[in-house]
Protein backbone atom coordinates (compact mmCIF):
# COMPACT_ATOMS: atom_id res chain seq x y z
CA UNK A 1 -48.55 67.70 -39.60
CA UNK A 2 -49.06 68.15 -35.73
CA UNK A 3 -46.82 64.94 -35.18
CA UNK A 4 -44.07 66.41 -37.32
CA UNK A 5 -44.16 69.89 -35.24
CA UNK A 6 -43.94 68.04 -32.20
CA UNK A 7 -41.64 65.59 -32.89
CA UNK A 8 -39.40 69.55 -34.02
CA UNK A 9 -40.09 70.98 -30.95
CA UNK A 10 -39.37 67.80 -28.91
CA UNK A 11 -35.63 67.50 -30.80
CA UNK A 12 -34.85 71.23 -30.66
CA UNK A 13 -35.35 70.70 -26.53
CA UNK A 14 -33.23 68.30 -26.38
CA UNK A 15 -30.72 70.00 -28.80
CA UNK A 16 -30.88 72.90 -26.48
CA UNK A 17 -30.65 71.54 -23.67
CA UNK A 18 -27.37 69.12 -24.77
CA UNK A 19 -26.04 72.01 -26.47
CA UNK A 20 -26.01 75.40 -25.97
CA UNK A 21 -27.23 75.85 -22.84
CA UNK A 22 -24.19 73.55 -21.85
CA UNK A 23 -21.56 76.22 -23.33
CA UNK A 24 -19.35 77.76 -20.18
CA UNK A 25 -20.76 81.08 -21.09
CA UNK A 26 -24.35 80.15 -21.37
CA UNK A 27 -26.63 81.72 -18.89
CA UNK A 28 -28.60 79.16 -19.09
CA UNK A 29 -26.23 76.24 -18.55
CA UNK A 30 -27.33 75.68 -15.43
CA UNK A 31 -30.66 74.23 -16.73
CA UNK A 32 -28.94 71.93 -19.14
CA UNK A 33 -29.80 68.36 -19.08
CA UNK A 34 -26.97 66.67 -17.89
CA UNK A 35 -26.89 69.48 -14.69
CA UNK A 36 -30.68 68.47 -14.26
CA UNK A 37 -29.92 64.64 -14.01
CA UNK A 38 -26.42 64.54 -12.22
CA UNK A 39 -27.95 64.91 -8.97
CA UNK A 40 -30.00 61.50 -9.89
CA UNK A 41 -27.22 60.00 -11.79
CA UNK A 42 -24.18 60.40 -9.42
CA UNK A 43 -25.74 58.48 -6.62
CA UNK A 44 -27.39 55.61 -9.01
CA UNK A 45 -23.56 55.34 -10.90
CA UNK A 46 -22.35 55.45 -7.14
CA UNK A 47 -24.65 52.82 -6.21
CA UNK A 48 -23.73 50.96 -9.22
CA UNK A 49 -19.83 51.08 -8.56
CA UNK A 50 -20.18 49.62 -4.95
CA UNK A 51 -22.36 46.94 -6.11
CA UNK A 52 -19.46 46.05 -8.57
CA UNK A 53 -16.85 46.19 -5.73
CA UNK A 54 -19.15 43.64 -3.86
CA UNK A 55 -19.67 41.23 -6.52
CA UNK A 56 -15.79 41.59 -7.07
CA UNK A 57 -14.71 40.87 -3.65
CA UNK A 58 -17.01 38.32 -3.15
CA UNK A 59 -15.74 36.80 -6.18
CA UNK A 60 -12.20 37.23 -4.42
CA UNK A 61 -13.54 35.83 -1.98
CA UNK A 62 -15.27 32.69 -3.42
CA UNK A 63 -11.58 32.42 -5.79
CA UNK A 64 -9.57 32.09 -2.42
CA UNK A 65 -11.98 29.21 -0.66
CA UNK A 66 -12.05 27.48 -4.03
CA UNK A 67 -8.02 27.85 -4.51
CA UNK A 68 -7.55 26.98 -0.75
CA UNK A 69 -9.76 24.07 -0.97
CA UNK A 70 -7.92 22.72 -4.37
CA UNK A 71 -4.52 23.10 -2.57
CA UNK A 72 -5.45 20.87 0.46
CA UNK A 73 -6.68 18.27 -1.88
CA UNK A 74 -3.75 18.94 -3.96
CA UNK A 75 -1.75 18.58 -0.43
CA UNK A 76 -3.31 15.60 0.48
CA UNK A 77 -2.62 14.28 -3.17
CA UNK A 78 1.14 14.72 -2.50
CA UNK A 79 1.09 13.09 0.90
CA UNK A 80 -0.66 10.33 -0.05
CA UNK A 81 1.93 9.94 -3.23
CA UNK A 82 4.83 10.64 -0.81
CA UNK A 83 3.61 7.57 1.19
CA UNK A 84 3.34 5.60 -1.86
CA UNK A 85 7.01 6.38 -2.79
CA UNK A 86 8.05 5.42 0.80
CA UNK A 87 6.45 2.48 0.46
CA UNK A 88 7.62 1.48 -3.24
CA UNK A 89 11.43 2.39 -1.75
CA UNK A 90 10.95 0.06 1.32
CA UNK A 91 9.75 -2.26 -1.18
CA UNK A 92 12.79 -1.96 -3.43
CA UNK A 93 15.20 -2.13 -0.73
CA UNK A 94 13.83 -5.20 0.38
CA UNK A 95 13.71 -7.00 -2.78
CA UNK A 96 17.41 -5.41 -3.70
CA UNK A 97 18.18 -7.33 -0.12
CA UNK A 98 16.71 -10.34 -0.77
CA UNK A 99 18.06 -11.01 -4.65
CA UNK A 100 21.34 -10.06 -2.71
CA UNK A 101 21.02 -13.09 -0.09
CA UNK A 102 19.93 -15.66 -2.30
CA UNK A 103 22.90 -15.23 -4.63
CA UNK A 104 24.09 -17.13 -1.84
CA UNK A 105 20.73 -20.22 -1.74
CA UNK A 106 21.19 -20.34 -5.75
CA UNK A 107 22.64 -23.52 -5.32
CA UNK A 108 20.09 -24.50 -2.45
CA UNK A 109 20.10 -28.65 -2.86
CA UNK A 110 17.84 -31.30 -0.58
CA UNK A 111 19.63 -32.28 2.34
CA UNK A 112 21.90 -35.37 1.16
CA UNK A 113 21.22 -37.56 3.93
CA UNK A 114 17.29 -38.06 2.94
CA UNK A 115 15.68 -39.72 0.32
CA UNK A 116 12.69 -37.88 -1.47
CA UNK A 117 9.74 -38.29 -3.04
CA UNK A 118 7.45 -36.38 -5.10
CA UNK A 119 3.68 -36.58 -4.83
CA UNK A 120 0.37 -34.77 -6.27
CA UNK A 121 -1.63 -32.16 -4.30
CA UNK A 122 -5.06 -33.38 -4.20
CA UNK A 123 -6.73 -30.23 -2.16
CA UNK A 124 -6.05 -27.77 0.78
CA UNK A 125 -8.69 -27.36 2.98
CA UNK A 126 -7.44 -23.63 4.51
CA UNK A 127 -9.12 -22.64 7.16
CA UNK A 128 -8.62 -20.11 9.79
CA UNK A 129 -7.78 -22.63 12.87
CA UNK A 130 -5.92 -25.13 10.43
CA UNK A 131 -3.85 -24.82 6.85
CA UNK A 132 -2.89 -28.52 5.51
CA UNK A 133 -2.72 -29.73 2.59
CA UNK A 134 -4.02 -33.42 1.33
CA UNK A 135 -1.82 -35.04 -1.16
CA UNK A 136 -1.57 -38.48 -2.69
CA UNK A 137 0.85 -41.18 -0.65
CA UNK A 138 3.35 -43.42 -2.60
CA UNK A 139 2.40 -46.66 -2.70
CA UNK A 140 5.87 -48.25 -2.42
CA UNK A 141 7.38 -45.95 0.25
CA UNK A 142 6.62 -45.37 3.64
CA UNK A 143 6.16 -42.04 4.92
CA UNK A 144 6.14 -41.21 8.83
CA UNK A 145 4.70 -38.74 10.62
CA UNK A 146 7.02 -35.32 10.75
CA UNK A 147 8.58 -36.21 7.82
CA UNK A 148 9.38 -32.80 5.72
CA UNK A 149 7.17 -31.41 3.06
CA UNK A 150 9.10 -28.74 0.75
CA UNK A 151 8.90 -27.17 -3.10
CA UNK A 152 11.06 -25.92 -5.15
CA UNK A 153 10.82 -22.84 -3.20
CA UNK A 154 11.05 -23.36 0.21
CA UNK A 155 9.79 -25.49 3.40
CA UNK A 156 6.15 -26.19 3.19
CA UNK A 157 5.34 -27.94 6.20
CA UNK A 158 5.98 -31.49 7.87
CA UNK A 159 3.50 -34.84 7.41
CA UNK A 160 0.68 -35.34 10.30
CA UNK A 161 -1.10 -37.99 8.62
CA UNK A 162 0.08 -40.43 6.52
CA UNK A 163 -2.34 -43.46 5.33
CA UNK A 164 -1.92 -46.13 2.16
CA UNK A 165 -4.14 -43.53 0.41
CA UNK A 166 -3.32 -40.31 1.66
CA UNK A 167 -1.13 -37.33 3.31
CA UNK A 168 -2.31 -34.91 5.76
CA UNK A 169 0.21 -32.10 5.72
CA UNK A 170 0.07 -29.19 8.17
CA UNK A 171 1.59 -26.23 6.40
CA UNK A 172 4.73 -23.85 8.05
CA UNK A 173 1.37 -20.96 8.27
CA UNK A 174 -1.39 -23.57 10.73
CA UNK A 175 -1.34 -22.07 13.88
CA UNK A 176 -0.04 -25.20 15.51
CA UNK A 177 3.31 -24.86 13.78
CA UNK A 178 6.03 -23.89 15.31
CA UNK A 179 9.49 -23.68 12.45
CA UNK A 180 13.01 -23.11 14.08
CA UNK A 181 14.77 -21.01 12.00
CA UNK A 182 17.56 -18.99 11.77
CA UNK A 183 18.36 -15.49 10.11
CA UNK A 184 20.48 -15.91 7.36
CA UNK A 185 22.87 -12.87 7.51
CA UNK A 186 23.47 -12.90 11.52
CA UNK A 187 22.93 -16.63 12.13
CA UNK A 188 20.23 -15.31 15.19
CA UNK A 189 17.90 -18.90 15.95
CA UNK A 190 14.17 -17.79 16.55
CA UNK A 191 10.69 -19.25 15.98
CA UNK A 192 8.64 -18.69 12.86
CA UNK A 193 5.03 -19.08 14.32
CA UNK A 194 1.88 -20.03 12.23
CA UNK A 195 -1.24 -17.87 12.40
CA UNK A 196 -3.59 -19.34 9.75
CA UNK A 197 -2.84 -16.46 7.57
CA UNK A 198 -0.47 -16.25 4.78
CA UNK A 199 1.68 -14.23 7.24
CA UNK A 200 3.60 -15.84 10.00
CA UNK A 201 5.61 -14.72 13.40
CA UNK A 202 9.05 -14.37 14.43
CA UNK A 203 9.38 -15.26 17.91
CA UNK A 204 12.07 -16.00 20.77
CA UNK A 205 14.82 -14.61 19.39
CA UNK A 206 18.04 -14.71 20.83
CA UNK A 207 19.06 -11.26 21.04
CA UNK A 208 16.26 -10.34 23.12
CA UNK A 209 16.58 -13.47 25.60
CA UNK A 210 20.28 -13.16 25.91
CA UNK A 211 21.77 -9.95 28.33
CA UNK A 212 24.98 -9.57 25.90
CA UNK A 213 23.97 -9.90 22.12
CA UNK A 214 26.86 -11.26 20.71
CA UNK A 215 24.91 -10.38 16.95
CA UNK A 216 26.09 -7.83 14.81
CA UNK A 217 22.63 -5.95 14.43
CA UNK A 218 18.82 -6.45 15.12
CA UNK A 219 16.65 -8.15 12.48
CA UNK A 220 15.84 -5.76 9.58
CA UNK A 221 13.25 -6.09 6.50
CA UNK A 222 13.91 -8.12 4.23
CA UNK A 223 16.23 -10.92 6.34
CA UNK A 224 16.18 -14.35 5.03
CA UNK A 225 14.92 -17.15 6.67
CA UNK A 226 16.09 -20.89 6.72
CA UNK A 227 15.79 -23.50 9.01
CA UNK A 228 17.94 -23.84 11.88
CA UNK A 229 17.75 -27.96 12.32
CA UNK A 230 17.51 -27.76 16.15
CA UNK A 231 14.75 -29.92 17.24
CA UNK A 232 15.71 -32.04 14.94
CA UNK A 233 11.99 -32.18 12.79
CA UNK A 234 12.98 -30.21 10.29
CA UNK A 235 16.38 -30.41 8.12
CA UNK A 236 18.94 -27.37 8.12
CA UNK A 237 18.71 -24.60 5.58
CA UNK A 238 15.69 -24.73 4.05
CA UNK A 239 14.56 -21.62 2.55
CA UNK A 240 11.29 -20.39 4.57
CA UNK A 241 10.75 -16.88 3.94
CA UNK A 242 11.95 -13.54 4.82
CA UNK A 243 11.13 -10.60 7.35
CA UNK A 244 8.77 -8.10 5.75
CA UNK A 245 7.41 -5.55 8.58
CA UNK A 246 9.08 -4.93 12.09
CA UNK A 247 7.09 -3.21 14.05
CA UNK A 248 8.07 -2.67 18.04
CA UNK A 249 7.92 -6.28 19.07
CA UNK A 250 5.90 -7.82 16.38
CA UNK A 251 8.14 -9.38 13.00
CA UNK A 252 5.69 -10.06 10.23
CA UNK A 253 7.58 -12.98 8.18
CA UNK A 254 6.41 -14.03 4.25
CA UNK A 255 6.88 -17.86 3.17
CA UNK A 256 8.19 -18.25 -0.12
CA UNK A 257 6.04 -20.70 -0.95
CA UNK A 258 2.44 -19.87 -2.00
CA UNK A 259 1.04 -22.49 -0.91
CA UNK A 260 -2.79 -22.45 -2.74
CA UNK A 261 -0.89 -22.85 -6.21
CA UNK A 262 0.62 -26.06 -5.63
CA UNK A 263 0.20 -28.92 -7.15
CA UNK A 264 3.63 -31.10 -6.63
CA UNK A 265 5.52 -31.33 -3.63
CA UNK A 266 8.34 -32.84 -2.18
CA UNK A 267 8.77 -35.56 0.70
CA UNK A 268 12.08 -36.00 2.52
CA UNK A 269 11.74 -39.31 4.32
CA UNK A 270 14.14 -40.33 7.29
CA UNK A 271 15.95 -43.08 5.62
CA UNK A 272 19.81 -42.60 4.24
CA UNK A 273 20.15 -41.98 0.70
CA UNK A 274 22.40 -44.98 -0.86
């Protein structure tokens, strides 16, 4: 019974207080509960409202380094694909050059005035001083030293050994070879230069020796290479390569051939075809 009369007393307070003595013409409105606590409440719901602005702007704050950060790598996305594109239109200009030029090789043919025979690869020992080839030597025709080794797809270097058993071949890429060639569109003679990579050089041209250049235009990517005949080791217009990266003085040149897949190959012997 005491519980339920305080448990009365305790509600009519509060009912009270909430209530009447909150009416605008209650003289006693001035003690009503919500009067009481606004002086505590105000400052905590104050409080409470800048702690909200903080965690707001710092979440501004955090959103902006986290959108700035995604847009650099999102900028550094689109330069590195913008490279890519410049490189895949180089590459298609190049190749658009170069099925353009050899319309003109299509009918490429072995010089008439040598014989030729075919042989087996039997290794290439590639190294980074040396690049020849060992291939098996015809047992009823004699090949010389220089003589021309080629494929279906270009020059691929010139005899330096030649046994009863065997062919030492240096390729067009040994660092000891020197190839004069000429560029196909301009007719420009120059020097493609072994390094013992699958890249060679293009050397000594003539427009840069000569004080009038007499040649339409410089080399550009994508020129065709042949032989030029002068020296006299290696046979006119043969198909070498082509010019893939100029850059200031240095011309990067790619063979044609590849030369670790081979496994036949051409001589052409000095002798007159009959």
């Amino acid at each position: 019974m005491r519980r339920i009369i305080v448990l009365f007393c305790t509600a009519a307070v509060l009912y009270l207080s909430v209530s009447y003595w909150y009416l605008p013409n209650s003289p006693y409105s001035h003690y009503a509960l919500q009067n009481i606590s606004s002086s505590l409440i105000y400052p905590i719901g104050t409080a409470n409202r800048l702690i909200q602005n903080i965690s707001q702007n710092f979440d501004n704050v955090k959103y902006w380094f986290l959108s700035r950060s995604q847009l650099n790598e999102h900028l550094k996305k689109l330069e590195t694909l913008e490279d890519e594109l410049q490189q895949t239109k180089l590459e298609l200009n190049t190749s658009k050059k170069i099925i353009g030029q050899l319309q003109s090789l299509t009918n490429f043919s072995f010089p008439h005035q040598f014989n030729r025979v075919t042989v087996r690869v039997l290794g290439s020992p590639i190294g980074f001083y040396d690049a020849q080839l060992i291939a098996t030597s015809p047992g009823n025709i004699t090949v010389k030293k220089d003589d021309t080794a080629v494929s279906e797809k270009g020059l691929v270097g010139r005899v330096v050994e030649s046994s009863n058993r065997i062919l030492r071949i240096m390729l067009i890429t040994d660092m000891a070879s020197r190839v004069p060639v000429k560029i196909l569109e301009t007719g420009e003679n120059a020097i493609a230069i072994g390094n013992g990579t699958s890249i060679m050089s293009l050397e000594h041209l003539q427009s840069r020796e000569i004080i009038t250049n007499c040649y339409k235009r410089l080399p550009e990517v994508g020129d065709i290479l042949v032989t030029s005949g002068v020296g006299g080791v290696f046979p006119p217009d043969i198909m070498v390569g082509s010019i893939i990266a100029i850059k200031e003085e240095d011309i990067s040149v790619k063979p044609f051939v590849t030369f670790h897949t081979l496994e036949m190959i051409s001589i052409l012997y000095d002798h007159l075809a009959p």
